[in-house]
Structures are given as C-alpha cells and as structure tokens.
C-alpha atoms as a PDB file:
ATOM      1  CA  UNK A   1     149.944 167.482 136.026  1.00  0.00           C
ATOM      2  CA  UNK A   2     149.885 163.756 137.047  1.00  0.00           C
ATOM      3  CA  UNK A   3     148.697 161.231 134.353  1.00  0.00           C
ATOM      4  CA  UNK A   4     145.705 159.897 134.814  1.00  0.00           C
ATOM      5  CA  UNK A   5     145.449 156.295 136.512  1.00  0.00           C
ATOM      6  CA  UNK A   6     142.782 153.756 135.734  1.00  0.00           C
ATOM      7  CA  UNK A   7     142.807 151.286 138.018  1.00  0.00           C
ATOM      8  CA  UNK A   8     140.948 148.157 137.063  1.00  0.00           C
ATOM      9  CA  UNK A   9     139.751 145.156 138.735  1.00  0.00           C
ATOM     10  CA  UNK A  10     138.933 141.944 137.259  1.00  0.00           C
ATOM     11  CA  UNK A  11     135.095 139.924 137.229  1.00  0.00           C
ATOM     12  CA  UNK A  12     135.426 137.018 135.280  1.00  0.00           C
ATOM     13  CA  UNK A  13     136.078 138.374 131.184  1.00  0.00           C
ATOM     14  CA  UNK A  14     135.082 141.800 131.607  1.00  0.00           C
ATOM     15  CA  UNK A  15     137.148 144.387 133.552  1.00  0.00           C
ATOM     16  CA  UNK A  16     135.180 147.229 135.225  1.00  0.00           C
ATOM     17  CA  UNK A  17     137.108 150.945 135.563  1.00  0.00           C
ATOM     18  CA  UNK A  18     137.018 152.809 138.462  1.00  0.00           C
ATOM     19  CA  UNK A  19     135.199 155.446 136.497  1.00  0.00           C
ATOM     20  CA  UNK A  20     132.256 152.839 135.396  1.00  0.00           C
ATOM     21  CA  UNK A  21     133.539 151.564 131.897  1.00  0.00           C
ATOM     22  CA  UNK A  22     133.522 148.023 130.786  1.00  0.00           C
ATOM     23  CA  UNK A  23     136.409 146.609 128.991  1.00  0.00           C
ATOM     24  CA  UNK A  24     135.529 143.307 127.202  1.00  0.00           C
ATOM     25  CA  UNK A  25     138.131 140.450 126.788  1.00  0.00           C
ATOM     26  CA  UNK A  26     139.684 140.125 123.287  1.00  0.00           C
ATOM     27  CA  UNK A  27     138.232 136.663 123.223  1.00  0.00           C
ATOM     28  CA  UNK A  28     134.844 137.496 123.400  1.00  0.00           C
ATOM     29  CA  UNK A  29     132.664 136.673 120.415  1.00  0.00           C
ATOM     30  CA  UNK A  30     131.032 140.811 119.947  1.00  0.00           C
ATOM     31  CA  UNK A  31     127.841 141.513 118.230  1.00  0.00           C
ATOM     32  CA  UNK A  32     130.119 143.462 115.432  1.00  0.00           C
ATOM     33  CA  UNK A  33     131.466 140.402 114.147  1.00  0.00           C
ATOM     34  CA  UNK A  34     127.838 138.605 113.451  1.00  0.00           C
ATOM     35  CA  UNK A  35     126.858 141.815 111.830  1.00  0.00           C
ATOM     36  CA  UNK A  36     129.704 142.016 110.036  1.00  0.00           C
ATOM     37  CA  UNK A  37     129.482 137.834 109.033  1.00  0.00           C
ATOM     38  CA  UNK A  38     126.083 138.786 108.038  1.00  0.00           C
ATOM     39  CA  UNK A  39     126.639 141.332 105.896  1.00  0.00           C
ATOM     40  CA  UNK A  40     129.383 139.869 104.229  1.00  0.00           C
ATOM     41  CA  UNK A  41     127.024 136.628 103.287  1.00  0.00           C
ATOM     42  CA  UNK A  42     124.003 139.013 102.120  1.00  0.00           C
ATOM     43  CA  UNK A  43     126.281 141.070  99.943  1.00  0.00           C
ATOM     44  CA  UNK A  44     128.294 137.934  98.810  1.00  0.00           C
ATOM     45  CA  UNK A  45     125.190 135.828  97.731  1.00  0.00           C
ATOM     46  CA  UNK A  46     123.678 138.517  96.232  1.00  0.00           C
ATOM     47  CA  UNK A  47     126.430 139.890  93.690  1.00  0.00           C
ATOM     48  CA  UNK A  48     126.996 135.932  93.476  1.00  0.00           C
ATOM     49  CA  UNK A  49     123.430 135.840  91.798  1.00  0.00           C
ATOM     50  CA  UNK A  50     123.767 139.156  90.287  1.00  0.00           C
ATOM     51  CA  UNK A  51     126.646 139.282  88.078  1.00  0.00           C
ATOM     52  CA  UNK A  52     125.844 135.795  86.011  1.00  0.00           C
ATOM     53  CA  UNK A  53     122.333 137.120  85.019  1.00  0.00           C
ATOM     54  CA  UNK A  54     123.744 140.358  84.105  1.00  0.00           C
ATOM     55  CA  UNK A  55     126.267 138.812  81.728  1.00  0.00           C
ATOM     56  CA  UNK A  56     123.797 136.426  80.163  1.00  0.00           C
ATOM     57  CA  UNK A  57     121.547 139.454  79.911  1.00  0.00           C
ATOM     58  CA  UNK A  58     124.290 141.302  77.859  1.00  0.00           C
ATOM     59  CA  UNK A  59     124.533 138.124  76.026  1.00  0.00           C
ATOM     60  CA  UNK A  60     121.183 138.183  74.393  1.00  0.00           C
ATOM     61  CA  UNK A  61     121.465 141.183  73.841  1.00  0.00           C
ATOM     62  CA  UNK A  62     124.851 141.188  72.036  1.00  0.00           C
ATOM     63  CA  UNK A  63     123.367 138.203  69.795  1.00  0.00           C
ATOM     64  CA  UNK A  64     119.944 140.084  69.278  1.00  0.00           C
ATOM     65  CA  UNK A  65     121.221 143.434  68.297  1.00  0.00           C
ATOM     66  CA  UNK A  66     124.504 144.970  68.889  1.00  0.00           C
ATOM     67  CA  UNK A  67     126.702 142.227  67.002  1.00  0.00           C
ATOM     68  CA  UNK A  68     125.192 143.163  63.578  1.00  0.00           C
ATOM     69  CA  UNK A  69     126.153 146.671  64.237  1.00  0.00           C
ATOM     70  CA  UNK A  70     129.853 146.148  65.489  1.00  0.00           C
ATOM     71  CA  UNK A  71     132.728 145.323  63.069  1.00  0.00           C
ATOM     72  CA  UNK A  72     134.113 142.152  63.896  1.00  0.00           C
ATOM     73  CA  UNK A  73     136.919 143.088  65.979  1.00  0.00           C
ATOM     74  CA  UNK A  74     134.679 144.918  68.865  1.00  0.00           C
ATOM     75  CA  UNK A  75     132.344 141.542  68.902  1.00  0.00           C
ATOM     76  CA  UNK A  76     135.326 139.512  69.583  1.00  0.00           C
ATOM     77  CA  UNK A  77     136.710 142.271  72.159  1.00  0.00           C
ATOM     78  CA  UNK A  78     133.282 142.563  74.045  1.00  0.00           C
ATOM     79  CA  UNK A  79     132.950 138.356  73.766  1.00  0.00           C
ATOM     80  CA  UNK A  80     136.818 138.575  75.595  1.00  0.00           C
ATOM     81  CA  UNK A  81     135.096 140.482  78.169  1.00  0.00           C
ATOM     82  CA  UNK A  82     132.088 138.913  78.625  1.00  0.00           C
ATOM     83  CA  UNK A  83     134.386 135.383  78.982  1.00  0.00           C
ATOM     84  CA  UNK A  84     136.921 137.111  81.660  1.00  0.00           C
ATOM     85  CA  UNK A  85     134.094 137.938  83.663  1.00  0.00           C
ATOM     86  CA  UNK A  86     132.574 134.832  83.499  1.00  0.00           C
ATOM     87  CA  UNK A  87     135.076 132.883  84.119  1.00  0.00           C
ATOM     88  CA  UNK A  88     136.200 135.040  87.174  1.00  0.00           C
ATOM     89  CA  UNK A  89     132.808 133.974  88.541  1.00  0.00           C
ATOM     90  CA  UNK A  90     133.031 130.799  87.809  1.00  0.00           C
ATOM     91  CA  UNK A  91     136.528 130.817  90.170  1.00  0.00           C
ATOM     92  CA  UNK A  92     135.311 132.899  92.547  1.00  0.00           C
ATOM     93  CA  UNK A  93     132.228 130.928  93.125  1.00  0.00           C
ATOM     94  CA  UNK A  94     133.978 127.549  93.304  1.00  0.00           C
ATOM     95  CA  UNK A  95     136.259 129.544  96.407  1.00  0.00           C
ATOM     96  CA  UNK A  96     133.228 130.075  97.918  1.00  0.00           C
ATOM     97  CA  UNK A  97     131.627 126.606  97.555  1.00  0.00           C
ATOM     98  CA  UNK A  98     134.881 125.306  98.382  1.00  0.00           C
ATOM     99  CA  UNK A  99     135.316 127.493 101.794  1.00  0.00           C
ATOM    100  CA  UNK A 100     132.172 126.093 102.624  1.00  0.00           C
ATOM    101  CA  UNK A 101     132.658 122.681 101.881  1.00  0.00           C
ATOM    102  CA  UNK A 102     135.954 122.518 103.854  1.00  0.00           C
ATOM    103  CA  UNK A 103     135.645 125.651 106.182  1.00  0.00           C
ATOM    104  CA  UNK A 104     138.628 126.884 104.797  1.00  0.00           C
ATOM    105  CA  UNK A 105     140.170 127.659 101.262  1.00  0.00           C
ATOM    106  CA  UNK A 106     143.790 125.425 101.086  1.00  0.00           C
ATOM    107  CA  UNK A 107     143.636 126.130  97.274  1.00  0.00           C
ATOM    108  CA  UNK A 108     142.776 124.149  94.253  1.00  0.00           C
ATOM    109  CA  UNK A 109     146.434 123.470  93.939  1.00  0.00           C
ATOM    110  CA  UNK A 110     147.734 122.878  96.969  1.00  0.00           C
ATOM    111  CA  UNK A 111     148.243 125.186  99.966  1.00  0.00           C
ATOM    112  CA  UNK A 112     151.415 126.589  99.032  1.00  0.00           C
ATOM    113  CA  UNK A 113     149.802 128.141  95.735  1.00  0.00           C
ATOM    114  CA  UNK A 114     146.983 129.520  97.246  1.00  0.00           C
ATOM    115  CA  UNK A 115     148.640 133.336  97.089  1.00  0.00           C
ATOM    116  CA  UNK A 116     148.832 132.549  93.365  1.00  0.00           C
ATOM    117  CA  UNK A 117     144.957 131.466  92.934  1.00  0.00           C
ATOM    118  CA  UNK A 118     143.778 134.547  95.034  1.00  0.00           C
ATOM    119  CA  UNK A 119     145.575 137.212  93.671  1.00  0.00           C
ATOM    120  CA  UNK A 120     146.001 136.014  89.959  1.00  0.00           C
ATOM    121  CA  UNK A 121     142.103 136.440  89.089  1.00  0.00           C
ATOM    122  CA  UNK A 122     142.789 140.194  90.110  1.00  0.00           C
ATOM    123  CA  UNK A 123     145.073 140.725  87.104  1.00  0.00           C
ATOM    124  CA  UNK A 124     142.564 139.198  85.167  1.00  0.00           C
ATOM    125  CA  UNK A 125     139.748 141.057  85.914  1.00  0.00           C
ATOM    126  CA  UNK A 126     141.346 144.506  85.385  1.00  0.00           C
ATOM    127  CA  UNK A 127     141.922 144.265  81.387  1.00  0.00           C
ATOM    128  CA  UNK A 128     138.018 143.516  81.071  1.00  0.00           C
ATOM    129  CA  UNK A 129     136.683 146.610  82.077  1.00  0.00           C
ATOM    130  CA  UNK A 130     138.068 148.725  79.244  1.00  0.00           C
ATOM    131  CA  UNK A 131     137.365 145.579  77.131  1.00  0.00           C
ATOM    132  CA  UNK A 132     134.008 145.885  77.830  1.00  0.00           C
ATOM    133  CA  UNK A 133     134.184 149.244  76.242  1.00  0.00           C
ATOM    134  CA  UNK A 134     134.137 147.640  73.053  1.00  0.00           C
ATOM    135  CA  UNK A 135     130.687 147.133  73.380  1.00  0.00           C
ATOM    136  CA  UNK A 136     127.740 149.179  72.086  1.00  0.00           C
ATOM    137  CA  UNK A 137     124.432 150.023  74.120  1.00  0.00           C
ATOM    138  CA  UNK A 138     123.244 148.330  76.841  1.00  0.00           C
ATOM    139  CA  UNK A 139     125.075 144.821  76.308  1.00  0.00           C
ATOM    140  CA  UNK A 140     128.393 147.489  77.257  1.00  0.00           C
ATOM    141  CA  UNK A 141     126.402 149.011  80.580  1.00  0.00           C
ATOM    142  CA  UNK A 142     125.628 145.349  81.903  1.00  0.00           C
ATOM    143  CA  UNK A 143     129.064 143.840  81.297  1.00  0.00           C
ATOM    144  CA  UNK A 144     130.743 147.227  83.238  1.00  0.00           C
ATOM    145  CA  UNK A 145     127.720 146.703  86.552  1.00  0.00           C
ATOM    146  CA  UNK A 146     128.553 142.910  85.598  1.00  0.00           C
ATOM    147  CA  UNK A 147     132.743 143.844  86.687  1.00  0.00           C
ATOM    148  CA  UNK A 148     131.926 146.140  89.298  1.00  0.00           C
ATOM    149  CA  UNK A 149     129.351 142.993  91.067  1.00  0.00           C
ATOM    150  CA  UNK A 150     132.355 141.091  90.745  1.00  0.00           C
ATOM    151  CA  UNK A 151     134.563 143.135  92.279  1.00  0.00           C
ATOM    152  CA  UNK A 152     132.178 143.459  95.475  1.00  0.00           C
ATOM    153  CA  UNK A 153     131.621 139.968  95.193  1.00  0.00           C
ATOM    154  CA  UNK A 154     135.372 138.977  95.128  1.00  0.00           C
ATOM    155  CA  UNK A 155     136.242 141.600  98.367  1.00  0.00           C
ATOM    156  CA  UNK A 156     133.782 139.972 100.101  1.00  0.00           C
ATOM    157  CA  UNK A 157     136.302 137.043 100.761  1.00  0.00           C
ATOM    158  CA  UNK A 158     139.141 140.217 102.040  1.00  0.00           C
ATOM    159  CA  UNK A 159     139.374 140.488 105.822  1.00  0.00           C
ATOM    160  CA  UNK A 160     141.565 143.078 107.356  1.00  0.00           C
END
C-alpha cells in the first residue's frame, strides 16, 4: 500500500487539503491562546486576593484562640508558616506587578539572576506546609488552602 499524499495549496496564511481541511499558519494569533490568557488572569487575580485574606484570617484566629492552647514551640512553628507564606506572596505579587509594569520580568536583581528569584521561592514554600501542621483548628486548615492558593497562584506565571 502507497502512503497517503496530501497535497496542499496555499491562500494567503491558511493552507486548504485536498480532502477539505484547513491548516492554520503557526503565526496566527488562535482563540486558544486568549482563552488560555484569560484564564490564567482570572485564576491568577483570584488566588492573588485569596491567599492574603486567608492568612490574616488564620491570624485572628491564632491570636483569639489557638495560641493559648499551643505550647510555645507550635505558636512559633505555625507563626514560621504563616510568615513563609506571606512573604511568598508578597514576592510573587511584586513579579506580577512588575511583569506588568515592564511587560516582562528581567528580575529584581538583574537579568542574569532571574533563574535564582523564580525558582528559590519554590524551596521556600515547601517546608511551610508541614509547618503549618503545627497549628491547631481552623487557623491550621486556612494556612494549608492558604499554601495550596499559592501554589496555583505561583504556576500561573509557568508556560510550557
């Protein structure tokens, strides 16, 4: 048996098949991508918004009444988790401001630490979850959702 032959003639960017299908240029802008942009932004502003009122929420309730209950030692553990994610929030939302400001990310650095600002915060963030664990009650279930809306919110920067 003979392969099969498609032969293929050109009209402008789009190349029609003798058998009826369209193949679109590479360089066209597809509908995919603006879904995908869009998506992207919903989910990114929205864990953006989420994951600081979930750790101040976990806050108050730390201070109102988990941190009378805990020995010292699991207060300070859960405060080191509470202040990791925090902080990785703070970073990750001045990337984003920054990206936006700029239309790129060159790094707070300079451009040839820019591996080292994007991937460091990733080490960081994985010793907080079982930190978080320290915690008692509902202050512990907001700081874990708190890590895991961080997480989405921090891939939401990751393009294959």
């Amino acid at each position: 048996m003979r392969p099969r032959v498609w032969a293929c003639r050109p009209i402008s960017d789009i190349e029609v098949c003798k058998d009826g299908r369209l193949i679109r240029s590479p360089y066209e802008t597809t509908n995919d991508f603006h879904q995908e942009f869009t998506t992207r932004l919903i989910l990114g502003a929205t864990t953006c918004a989420v994951t600081p009122t979930l750790m101040i929420l976990a806050y108050i309730q730390r201070r109102r009444a988990v941190r009378l209950e805990l020995p010292n030692w699991r207060d300070g553990v859960g405060l080191t988790a509470m202040f990791i994610v925090f902080a990785l929030w703070l970073i990750e939302t001045a990337r984003w401001a920054a990206i936006e400001a700029r239309g790129e990310f060159t790094g707070f650095l300079s451009p040839s630490w820019i591996e080292v600002e994007t991937l460091l915060p990733a080490f960081y963030a994985y010793p907080a979850l079982p930190l978080a664990l320290a915690l008692k009650g509902v202050p512990r279930l907001q700081v874990i959702a708190a890590w895991f809306f961080l997480a989405v919110f921090y891939r939401t920067f990751w393009y294959a």
